[in-house]
Structure formats: C-alpha cells, structure tokens
PDB file of N, CA and C in Angstrom:
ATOM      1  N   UNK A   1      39.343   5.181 -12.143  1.00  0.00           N
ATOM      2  CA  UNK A   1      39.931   4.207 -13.037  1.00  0.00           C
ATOM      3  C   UNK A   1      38.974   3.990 -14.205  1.00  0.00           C
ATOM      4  N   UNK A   2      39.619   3.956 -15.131  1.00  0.00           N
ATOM      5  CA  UNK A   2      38.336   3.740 -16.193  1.00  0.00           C
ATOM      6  C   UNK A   2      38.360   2.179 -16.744  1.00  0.00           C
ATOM      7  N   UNK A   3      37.338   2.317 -17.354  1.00  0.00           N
ATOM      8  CA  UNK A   3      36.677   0.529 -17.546  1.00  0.00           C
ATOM      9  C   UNK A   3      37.596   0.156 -18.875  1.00  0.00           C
ATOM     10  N   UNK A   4      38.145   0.961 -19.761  1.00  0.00           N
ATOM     11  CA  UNK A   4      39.068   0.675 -20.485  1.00  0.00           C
ATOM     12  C   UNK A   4      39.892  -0.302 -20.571  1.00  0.00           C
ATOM     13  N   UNK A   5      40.617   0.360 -19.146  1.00  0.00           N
ATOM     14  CA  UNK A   5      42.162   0.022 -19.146  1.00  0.00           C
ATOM     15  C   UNK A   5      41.947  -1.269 -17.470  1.00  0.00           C
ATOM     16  N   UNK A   6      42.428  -2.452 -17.578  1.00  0.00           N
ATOM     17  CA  UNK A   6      41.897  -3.130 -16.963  1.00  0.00           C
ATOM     18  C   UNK A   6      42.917  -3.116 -15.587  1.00  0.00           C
ATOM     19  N   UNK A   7      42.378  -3.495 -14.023  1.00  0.00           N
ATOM     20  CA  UNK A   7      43.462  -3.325 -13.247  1.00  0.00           C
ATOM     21  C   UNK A   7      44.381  -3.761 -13.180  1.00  0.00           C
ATOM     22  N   UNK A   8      44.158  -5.053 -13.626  1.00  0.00           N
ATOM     23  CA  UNK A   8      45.181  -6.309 -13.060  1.00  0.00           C
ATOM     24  C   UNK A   8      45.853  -6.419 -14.450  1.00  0.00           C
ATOM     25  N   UNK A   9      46.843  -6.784 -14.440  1.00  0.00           N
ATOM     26  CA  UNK A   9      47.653  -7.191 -16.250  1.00  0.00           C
ATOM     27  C   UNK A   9      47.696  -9.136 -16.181  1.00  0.00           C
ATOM     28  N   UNK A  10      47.921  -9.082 -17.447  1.00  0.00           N
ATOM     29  CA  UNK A  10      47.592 -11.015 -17.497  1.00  0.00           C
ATOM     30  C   UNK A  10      49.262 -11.028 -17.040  1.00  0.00           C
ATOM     31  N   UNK A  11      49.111 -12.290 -16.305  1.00  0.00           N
ATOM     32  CA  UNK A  11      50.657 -13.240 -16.515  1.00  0.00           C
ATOM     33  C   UNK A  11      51.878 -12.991 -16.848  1.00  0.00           C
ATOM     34  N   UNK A  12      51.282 -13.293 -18.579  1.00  0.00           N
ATOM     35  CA  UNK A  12      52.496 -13.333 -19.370  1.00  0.00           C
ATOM     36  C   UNK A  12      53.254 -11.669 -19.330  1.00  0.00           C
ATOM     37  N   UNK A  13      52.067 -10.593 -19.696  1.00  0.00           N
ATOM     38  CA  UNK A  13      52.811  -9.127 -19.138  1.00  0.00           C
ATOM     39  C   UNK A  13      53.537  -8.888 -17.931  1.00  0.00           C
ATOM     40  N   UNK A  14      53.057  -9.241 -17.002  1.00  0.00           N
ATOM     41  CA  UNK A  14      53.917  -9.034 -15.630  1.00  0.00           C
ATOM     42  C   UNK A  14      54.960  -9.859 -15.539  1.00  0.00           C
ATOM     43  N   UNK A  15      55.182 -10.990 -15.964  1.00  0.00           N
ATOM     44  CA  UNK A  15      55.931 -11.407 -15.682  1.00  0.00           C
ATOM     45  C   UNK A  15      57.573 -10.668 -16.819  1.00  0.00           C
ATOM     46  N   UNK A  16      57.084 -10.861 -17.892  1.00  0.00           N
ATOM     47  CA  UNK A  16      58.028 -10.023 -18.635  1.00  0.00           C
ATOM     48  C   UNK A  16      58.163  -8.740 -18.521  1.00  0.00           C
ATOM     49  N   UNK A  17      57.554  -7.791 -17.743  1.00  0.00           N
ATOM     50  CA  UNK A  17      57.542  -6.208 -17.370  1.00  0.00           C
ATOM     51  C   UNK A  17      58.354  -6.568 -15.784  1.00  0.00           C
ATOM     52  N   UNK A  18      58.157  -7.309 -15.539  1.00  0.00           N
ATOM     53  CA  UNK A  18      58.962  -7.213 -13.801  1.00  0.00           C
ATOM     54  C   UNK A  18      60.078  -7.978 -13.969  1.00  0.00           C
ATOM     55  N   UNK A  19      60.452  -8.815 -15.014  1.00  0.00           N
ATOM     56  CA  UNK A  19      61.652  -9.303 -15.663  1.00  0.00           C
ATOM     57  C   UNK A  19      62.553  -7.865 -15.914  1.00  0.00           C
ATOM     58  N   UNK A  20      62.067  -7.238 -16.625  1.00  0.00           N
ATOM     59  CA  UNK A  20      62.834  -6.062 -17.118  1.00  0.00           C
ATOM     60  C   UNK A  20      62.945  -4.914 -16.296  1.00  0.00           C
ATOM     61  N   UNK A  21      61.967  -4.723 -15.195  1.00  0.00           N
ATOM     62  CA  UNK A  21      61.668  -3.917 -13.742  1.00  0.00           C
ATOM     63  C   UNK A  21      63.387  -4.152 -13.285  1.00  0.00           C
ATOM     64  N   UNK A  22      63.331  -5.834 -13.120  1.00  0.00           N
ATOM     65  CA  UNK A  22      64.138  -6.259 -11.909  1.00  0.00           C
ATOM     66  C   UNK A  22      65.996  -5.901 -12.679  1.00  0.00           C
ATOM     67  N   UNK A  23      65.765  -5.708 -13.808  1.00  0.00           N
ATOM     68  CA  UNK A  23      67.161  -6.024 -14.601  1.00  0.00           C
ATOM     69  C   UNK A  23      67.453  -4.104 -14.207  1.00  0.00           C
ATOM     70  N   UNK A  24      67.188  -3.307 -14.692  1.00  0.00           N
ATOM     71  CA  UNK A  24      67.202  -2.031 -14.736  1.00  0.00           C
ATOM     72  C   UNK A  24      67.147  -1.576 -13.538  1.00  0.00           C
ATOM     73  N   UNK A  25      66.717  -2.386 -12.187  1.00  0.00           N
ATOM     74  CA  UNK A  25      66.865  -2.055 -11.048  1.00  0.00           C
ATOM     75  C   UNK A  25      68.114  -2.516 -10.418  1.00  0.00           C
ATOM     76  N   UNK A  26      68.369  -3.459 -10.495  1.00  0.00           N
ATOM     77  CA  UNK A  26      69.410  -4.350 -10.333  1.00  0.00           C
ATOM     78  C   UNK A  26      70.766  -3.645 -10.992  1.00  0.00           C
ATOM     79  N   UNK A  27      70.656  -3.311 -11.899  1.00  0.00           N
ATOM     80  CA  UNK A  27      72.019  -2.898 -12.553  1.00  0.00           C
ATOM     81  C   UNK A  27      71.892  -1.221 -12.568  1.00  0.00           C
ATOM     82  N   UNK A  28      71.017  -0.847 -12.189  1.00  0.00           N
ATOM     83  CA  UNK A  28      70.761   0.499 -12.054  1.00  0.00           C
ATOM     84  C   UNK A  28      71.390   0.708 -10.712  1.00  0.00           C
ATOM     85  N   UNK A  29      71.425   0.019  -9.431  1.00  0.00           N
ATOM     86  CA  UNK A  29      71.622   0.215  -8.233  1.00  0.00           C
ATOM     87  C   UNK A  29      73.450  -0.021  -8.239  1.00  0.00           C
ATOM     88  N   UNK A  30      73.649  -0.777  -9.245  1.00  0.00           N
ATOM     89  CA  UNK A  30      75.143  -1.239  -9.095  1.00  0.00           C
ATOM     90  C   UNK A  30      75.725   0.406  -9.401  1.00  0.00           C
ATOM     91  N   UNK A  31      75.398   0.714 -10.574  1.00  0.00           N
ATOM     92  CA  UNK A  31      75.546   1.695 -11.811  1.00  0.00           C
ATOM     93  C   UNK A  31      76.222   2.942 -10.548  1.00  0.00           C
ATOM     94  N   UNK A  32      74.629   2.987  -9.720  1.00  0.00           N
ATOM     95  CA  UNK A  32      74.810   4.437  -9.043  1.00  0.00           C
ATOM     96  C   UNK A  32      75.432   3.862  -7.767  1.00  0.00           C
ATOM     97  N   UNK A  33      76.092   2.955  -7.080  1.00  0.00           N
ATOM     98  CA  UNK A  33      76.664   2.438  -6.025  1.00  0.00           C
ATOM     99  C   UNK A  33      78.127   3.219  -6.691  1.00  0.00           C
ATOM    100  N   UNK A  34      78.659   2.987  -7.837  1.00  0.00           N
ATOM    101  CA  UNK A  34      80.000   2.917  -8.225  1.00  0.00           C
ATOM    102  C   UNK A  34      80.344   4.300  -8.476  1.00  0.00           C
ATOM    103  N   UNK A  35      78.950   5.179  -9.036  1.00  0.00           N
ATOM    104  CA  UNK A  35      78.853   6.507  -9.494  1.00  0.00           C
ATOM    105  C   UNK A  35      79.159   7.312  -8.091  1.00  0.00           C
ATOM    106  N   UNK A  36      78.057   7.303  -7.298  1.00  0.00           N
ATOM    107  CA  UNK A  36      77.925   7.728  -5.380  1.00  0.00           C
ATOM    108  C   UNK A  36      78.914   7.532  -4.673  1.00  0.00           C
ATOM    109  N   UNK A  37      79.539   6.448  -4.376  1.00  0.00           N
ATOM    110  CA  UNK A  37      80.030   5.716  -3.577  1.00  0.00           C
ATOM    111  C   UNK A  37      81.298   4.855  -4.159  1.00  0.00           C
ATOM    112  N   UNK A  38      82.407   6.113  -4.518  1.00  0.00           N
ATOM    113  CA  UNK A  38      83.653   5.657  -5.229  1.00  0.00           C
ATOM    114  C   UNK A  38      84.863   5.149  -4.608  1.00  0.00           C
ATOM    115  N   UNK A  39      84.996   3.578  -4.836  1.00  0.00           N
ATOM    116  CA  UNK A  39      86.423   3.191  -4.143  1.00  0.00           C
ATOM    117  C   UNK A  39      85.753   1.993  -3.533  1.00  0.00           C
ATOM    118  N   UNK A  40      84.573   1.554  -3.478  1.00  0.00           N
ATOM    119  CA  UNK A  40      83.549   1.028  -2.530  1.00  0.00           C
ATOM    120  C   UNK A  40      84.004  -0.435  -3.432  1.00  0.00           C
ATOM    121  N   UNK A  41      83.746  -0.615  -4.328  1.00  0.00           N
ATOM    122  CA  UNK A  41      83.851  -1.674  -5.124  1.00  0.00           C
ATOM    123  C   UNK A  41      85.137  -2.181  -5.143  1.00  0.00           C
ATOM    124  N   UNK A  42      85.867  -1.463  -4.567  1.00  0.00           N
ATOM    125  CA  UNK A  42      87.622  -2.131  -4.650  1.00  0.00           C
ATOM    126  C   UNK A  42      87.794  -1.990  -3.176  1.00  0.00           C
ATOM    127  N   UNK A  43      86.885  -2.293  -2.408  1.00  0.00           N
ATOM    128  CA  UNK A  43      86.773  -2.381  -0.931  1.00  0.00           C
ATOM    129  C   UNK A  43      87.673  -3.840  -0.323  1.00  0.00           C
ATOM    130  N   UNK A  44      88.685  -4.095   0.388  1.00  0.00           N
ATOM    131  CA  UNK A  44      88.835  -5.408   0.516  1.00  0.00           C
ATOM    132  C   UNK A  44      88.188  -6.465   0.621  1.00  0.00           C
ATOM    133  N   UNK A  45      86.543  -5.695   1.268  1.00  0.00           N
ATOM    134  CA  UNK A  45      86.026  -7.101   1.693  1.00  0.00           C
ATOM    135  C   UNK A  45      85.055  -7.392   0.761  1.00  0.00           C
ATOM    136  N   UNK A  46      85.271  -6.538  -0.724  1.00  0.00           N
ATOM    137  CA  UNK A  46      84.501  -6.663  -2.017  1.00  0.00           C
ATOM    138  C   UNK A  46      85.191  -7.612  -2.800  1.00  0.00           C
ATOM    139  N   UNK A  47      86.023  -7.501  -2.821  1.00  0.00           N
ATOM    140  CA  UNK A  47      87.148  -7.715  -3.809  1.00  0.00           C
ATOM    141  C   UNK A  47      87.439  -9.635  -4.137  1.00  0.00           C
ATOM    142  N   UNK A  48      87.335 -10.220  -4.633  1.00  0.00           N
ATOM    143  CA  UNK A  48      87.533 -11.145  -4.531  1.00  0.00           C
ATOM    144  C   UNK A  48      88.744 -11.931  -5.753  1.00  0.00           C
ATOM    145  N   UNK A  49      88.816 -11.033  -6.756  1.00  0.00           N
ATOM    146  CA  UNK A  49      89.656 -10.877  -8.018  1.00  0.00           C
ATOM    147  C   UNK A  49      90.662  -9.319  -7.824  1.00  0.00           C
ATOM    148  N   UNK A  50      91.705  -9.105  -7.311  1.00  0.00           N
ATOM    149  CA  UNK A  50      92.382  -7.469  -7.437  1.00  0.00           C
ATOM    150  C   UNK A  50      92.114  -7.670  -9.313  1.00  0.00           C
ATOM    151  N   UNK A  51      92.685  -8.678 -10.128  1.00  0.00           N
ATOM    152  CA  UNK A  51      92.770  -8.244 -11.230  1.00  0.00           C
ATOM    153  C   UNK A  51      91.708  -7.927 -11.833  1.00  0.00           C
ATOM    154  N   UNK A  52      90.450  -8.194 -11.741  1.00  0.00           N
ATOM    155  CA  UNK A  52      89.146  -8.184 -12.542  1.00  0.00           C
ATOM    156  C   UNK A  52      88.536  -7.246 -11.588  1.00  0.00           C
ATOM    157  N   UNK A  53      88.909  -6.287 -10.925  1.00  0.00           N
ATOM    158  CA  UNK A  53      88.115  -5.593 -10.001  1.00  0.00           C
ATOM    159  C   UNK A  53      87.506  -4.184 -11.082  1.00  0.00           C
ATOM    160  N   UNK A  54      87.847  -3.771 -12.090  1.00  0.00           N
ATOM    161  CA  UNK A  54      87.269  -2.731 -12.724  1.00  0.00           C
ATOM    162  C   UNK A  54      86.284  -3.226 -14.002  1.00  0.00           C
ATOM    163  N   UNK A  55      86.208  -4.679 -14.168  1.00  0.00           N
ATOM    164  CA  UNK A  55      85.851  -4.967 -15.357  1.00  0.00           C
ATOM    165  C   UNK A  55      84.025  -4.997 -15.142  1.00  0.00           C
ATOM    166  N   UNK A  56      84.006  -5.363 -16.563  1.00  0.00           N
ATOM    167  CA  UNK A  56      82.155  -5.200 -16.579  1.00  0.00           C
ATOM    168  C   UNK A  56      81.394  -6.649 -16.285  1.00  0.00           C
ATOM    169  N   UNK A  57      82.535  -7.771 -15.910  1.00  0.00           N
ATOM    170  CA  UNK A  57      81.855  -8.905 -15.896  1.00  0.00           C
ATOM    171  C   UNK A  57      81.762  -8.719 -14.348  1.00  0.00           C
ATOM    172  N   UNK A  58      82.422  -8.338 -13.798  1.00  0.00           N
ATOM    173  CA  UNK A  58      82.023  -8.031 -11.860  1.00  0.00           C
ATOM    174  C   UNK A  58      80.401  -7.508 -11.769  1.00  0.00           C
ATOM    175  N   UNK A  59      80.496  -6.312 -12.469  1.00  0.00           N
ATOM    176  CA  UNK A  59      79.264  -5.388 -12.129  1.00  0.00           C
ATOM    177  C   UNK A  59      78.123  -6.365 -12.798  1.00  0.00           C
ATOM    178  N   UNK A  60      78.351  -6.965 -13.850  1.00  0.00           N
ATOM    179  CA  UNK A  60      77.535  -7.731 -14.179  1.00  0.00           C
ATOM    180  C   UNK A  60      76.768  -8.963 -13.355  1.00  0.00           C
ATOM    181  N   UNK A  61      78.451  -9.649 -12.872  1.00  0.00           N
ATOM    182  CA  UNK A  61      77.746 -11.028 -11.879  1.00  0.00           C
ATOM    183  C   UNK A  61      77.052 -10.041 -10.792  1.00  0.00           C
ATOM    184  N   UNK A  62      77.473  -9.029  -9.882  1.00  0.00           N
ATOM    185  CA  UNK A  62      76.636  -8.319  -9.194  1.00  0.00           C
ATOM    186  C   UNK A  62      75.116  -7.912  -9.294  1.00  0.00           C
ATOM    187  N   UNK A  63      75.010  -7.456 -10.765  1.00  0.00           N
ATOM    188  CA  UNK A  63      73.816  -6.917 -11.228  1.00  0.00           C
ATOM    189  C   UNK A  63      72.673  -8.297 -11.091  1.00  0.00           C
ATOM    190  N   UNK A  64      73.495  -9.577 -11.456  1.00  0.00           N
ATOM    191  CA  UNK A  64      72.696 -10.797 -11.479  1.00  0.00           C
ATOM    192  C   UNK A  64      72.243 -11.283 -10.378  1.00  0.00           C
ATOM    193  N   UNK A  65      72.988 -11.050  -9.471  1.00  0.00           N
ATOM    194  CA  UNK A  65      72.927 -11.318  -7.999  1.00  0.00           C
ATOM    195  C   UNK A  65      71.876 -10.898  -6.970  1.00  0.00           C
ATOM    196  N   UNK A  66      71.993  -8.968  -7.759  1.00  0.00           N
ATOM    197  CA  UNK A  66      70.953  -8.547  -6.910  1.00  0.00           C
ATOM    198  C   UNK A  66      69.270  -8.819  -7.448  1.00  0.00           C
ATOM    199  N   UNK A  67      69.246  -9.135  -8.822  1.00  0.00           N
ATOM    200  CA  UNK A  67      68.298  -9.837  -9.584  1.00  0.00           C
ATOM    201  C   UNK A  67      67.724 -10.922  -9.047  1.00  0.00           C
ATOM    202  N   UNK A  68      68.537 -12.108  -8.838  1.00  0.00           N
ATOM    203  CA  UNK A  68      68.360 -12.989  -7.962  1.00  0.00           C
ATOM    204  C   UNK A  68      67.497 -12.922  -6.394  1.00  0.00           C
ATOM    205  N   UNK A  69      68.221 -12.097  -5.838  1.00  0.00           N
ATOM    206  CA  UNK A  69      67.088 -11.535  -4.718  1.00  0.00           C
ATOM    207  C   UNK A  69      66.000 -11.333  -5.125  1.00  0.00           C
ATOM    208  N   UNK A  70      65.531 -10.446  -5.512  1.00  0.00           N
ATOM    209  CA  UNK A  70      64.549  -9.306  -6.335  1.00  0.00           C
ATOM    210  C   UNK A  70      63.592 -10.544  -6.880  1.00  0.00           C
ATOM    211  N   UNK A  71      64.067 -11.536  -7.563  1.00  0.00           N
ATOM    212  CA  UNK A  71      62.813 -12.258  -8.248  1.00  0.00           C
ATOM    213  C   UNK A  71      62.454 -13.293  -6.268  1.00  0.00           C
ATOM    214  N   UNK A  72      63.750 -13.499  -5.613  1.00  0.00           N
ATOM    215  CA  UNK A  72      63.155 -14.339  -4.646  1.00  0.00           C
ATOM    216  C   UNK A  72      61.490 -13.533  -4.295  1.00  0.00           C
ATOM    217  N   UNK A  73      61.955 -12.315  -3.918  1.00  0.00           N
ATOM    218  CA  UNK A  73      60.874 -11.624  -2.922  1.00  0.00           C
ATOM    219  C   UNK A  73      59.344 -11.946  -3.800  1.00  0.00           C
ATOM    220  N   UNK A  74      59.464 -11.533  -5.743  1.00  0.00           N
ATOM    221  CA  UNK A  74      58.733 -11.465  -6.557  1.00  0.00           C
ATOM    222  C   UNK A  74      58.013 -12.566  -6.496  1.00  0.00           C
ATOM    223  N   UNK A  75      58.706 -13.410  -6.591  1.00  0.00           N
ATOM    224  CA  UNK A  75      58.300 -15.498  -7.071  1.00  0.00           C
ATOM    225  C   UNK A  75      57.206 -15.359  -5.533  1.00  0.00           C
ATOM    226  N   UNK A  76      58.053 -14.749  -4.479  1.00  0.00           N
ATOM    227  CA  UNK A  76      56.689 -15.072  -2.933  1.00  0.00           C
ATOM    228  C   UNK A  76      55.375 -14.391  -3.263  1.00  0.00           C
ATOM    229  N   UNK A  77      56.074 -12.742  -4.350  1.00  0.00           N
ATOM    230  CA  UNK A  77      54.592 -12.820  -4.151  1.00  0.00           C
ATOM    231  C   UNK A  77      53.610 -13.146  -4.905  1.00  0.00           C
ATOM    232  N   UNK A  78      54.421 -13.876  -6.367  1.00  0.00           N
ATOM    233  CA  UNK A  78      53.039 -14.410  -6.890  1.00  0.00           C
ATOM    234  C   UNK A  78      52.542 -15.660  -6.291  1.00  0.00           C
ATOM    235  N   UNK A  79      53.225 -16.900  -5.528  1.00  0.00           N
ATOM    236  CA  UNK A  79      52.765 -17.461  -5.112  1.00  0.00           C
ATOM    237  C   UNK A  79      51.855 -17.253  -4.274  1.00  0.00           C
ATOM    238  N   UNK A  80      52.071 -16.013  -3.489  1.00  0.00           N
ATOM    239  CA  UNK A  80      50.525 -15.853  -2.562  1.00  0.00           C
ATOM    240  C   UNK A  80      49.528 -15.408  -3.408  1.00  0.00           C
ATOM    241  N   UNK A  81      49.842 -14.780  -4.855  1.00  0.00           N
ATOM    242  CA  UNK A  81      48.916 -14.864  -5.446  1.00  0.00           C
ATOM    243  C   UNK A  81      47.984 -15.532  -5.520  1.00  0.00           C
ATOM    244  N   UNK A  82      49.199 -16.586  -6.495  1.00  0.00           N
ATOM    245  CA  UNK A  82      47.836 -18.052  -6.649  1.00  0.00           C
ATOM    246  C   UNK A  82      47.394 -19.233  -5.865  1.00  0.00           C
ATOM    247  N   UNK A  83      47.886 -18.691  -4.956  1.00  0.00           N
ATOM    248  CA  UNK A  83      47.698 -19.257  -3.274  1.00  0.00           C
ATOM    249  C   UNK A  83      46.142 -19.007  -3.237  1.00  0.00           C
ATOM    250  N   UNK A  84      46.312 -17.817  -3.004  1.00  0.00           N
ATOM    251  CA  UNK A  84      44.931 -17.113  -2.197  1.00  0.00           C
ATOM    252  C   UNK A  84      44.037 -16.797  -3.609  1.00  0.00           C
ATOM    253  N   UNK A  85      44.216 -16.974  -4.542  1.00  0.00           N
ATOM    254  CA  UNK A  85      43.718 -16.536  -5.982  1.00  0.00           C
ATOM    255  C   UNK A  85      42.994 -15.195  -5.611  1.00  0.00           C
ATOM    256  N   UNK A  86      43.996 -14.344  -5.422  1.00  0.00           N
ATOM    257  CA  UNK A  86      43.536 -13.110  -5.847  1.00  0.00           C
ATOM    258  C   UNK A  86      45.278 -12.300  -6.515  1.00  0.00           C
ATOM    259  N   UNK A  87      44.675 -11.451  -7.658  1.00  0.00           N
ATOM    260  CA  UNK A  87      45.454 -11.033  -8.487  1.00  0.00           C
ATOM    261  C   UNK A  87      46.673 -10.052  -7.974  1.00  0.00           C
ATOM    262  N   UNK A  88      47.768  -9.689  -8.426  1.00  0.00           N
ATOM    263  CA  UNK A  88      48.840  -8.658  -7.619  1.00  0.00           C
ATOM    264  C   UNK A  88      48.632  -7.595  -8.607  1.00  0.00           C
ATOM    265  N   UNK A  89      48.563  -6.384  -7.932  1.00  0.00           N
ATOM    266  CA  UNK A  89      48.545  -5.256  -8.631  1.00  0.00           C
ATOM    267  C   UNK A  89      49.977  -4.816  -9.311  1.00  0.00           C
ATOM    268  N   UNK A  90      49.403  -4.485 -10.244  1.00  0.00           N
ATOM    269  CA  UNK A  90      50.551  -4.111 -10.971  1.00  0.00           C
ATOM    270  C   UNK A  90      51.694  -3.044 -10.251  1.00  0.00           C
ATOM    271  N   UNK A  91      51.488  -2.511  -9.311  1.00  0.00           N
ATOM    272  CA  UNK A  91      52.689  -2.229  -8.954  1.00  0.00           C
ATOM    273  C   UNK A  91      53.502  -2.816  -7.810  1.00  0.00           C
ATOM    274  N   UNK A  92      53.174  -3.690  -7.151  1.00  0.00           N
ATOM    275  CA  UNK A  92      53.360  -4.522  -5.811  1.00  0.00           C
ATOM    276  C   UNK A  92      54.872  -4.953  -6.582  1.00  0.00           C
ATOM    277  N   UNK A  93      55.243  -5.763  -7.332  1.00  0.00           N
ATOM    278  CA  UNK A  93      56.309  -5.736  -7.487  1.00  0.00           C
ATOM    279  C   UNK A  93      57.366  -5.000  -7.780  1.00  0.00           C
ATOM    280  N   UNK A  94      56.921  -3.909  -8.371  1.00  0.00           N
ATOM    281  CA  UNK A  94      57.819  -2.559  -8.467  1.00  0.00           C
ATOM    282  C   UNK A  94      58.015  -2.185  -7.370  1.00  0.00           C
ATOM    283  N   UNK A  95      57.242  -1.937  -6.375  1.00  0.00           N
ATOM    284  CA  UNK A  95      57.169  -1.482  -5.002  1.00  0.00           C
ATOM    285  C   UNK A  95      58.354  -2.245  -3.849  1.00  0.00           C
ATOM    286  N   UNK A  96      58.368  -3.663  -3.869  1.00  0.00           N
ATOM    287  CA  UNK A  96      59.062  -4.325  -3.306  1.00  0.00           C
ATOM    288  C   UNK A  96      60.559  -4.514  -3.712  1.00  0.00           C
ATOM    289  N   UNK A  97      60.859  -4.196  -5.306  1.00  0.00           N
ATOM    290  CA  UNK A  97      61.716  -4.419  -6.333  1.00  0.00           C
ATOM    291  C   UNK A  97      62.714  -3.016  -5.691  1.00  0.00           C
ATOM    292  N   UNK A  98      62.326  -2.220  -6.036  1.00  0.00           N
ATOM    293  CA  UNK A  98      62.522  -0.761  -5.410  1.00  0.00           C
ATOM    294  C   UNK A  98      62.759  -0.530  -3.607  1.00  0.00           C
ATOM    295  N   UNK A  99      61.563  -0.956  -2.934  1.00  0.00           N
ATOM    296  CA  UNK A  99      62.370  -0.922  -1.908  1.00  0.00           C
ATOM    297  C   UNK A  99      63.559  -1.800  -1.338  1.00  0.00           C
ATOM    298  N   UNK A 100      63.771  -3.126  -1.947  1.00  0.00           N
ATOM    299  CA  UNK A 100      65.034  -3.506  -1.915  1.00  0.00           C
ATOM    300  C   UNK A 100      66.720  -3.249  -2.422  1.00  0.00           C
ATOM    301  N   UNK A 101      66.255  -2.373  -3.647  1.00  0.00           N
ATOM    302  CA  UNK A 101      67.464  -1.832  -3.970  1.00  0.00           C
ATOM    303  C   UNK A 101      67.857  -0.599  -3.165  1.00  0.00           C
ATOM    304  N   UNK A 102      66.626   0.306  -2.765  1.00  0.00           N
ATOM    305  CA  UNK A 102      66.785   0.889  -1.494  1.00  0.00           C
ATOM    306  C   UNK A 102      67.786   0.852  -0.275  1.00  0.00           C
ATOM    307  N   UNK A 103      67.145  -0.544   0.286  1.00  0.00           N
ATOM    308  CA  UNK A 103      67.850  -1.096   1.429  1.00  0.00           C
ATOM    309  C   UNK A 103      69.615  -1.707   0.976  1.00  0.00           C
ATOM    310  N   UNK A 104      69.639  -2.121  -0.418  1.00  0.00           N
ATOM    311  CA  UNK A 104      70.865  -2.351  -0.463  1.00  0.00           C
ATOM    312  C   UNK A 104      71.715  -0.792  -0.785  1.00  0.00           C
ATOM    313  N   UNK A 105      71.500   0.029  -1.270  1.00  0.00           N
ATOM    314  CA  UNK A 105      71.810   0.867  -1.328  1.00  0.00           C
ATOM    315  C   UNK A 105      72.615   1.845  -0.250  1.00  0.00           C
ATOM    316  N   UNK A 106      71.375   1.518   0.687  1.00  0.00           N
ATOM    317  CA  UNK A 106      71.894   2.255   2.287  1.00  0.00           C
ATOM    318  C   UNK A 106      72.964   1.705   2.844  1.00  0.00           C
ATOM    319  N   UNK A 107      72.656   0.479   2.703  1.00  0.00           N
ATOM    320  CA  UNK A 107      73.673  -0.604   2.954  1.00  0.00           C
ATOM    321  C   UNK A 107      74.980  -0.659   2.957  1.00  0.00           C
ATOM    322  N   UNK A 108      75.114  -0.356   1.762  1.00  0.00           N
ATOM    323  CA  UNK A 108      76.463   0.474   0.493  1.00  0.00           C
ATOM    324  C   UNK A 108      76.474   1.613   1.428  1.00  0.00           C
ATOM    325  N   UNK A 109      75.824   2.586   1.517  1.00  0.00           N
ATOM    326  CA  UNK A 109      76.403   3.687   1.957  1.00  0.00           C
ATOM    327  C   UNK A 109      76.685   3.563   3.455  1.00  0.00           C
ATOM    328  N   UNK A 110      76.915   2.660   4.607  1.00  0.00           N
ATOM    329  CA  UNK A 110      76.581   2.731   5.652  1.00  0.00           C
ATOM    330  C   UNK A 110      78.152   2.134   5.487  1.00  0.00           C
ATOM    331  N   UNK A 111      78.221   0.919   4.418  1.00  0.00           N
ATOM    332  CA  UNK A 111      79.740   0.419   4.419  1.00  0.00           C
ATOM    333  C   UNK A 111      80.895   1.471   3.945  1.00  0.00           C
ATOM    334  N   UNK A 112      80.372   2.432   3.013  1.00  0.00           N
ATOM    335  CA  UNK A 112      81.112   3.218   2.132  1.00  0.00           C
ATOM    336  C   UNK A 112      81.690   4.318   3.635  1.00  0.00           C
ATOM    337  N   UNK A 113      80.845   4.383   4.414  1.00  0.00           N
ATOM    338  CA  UNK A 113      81.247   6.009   5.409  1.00  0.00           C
ATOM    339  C   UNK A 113      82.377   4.872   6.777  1.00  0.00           C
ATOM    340  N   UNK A 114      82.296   3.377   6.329  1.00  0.00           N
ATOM    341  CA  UNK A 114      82.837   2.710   7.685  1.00  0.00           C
ATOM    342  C   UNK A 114      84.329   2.886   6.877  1.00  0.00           C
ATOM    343  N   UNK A 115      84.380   2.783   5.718  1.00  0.00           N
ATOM    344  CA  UNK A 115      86.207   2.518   5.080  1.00  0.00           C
ATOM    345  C   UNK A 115      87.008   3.779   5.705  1.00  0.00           C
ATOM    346  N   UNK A 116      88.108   3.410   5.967  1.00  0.00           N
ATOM    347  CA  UNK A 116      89.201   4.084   6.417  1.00  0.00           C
ATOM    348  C   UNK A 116      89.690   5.015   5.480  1.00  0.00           C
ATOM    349  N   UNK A 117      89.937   6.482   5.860  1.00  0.00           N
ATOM    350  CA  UNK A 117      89.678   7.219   5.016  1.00  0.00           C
ATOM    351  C   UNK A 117      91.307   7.576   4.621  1.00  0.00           C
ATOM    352  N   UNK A 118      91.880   7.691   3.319  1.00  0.00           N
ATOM    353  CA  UNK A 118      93.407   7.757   3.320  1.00  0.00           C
ATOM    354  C   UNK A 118      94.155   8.754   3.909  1.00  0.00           C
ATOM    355  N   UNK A 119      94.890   8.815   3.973  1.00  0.00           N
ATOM    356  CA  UNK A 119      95.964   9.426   4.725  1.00  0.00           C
ATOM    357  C   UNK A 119      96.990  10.386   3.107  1.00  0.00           C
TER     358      UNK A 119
END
C-alpha cells in the first residue's frame, strides 16, 4: 500500500460513495431479476397493482426498498464503527452491499424455478 493514497476514506466520501454503491446495486439487482428471471415480477404473490405491474414506478419503489435494507446492514456497520472507534475499510460496505443483493437474488431464483410452469 503506498503512503500516498490513505486506507481509510473520510466520512463525508463513504458515505456518498456507498450512497451511490447502494443505488446501482439495488436497482441493478431489480434490472437483472426482470432481465434473468422473466414473468417473476407479474408473479401473483408479486403483484399487488395487475395495472401498474410493467411500469417504472414498481421497479423503482422496489429498487428503494432493497436500498432500504442495504443502508440498514450499512448504518450497523458504521455504528460499530464509532462504537469501537476504529475506522471501516473501504470496502466492508461494498462487500456486505453485494452480498445481499446476492442473497436476494437467489432468492428470486429459488421463487422463479417454484412458479408453475404453463401449459
């Protein structure tokens, strides 16, 4: 590592770099759920609007949703940050950010192979 480039990033960077982590992950996971895993989103037990089921404000409240998670896990871990006052490496939240869209992902696909397949 060189003495340059410092390990830890201040605050205000991480917090606005894992702001934008969590948005691009979040709507990235919707993106390729709908791309992968077609018909999934007009699933009955998705569906909560038949009429608004193709529109961009769905994928959107979704995208916000899974955001929502994503900062829960984030917000824990800066609090153990400044709990324990020692700094989070800059990738710990990418890391956790990522493996949760992961797990929702599988998730999706575990529901996507249970739907009844047409006739």
């Amino acid at each position: 590592m060189s003495l340059l480039t410092p390990q830890y990033l201040p605050w205000t960077t991480m917090i606005a770099r894992d702001f934008m982590l969590s948005t691009v992950l979040a709507f990235g996971e919707r993106v390729a759920e709908r791309l992968f895993l077609p018909g999934l989103h007009r699933a009955a037990s998705r569906v909560v609007d038949p009429a608004r089921v193709d529109d961009l404000s769905v994928l959107v409240s979704h995208s916000i949703a899974l955001m929502i998670l994503i900062w829960m896990f984030v917000l824990g871990l800066y609090t153990i940050s400044i709990v324990t006052k020692r700094p989070i490496k800059p990738y710990a939240t990418a890391v956790v950010g990522g493996g949760l869209m992961i797990i929702v992902f599988i998730g999706s696909t575990a529901e996507w192979f249970a739907l009844p397949t047409p006739n």
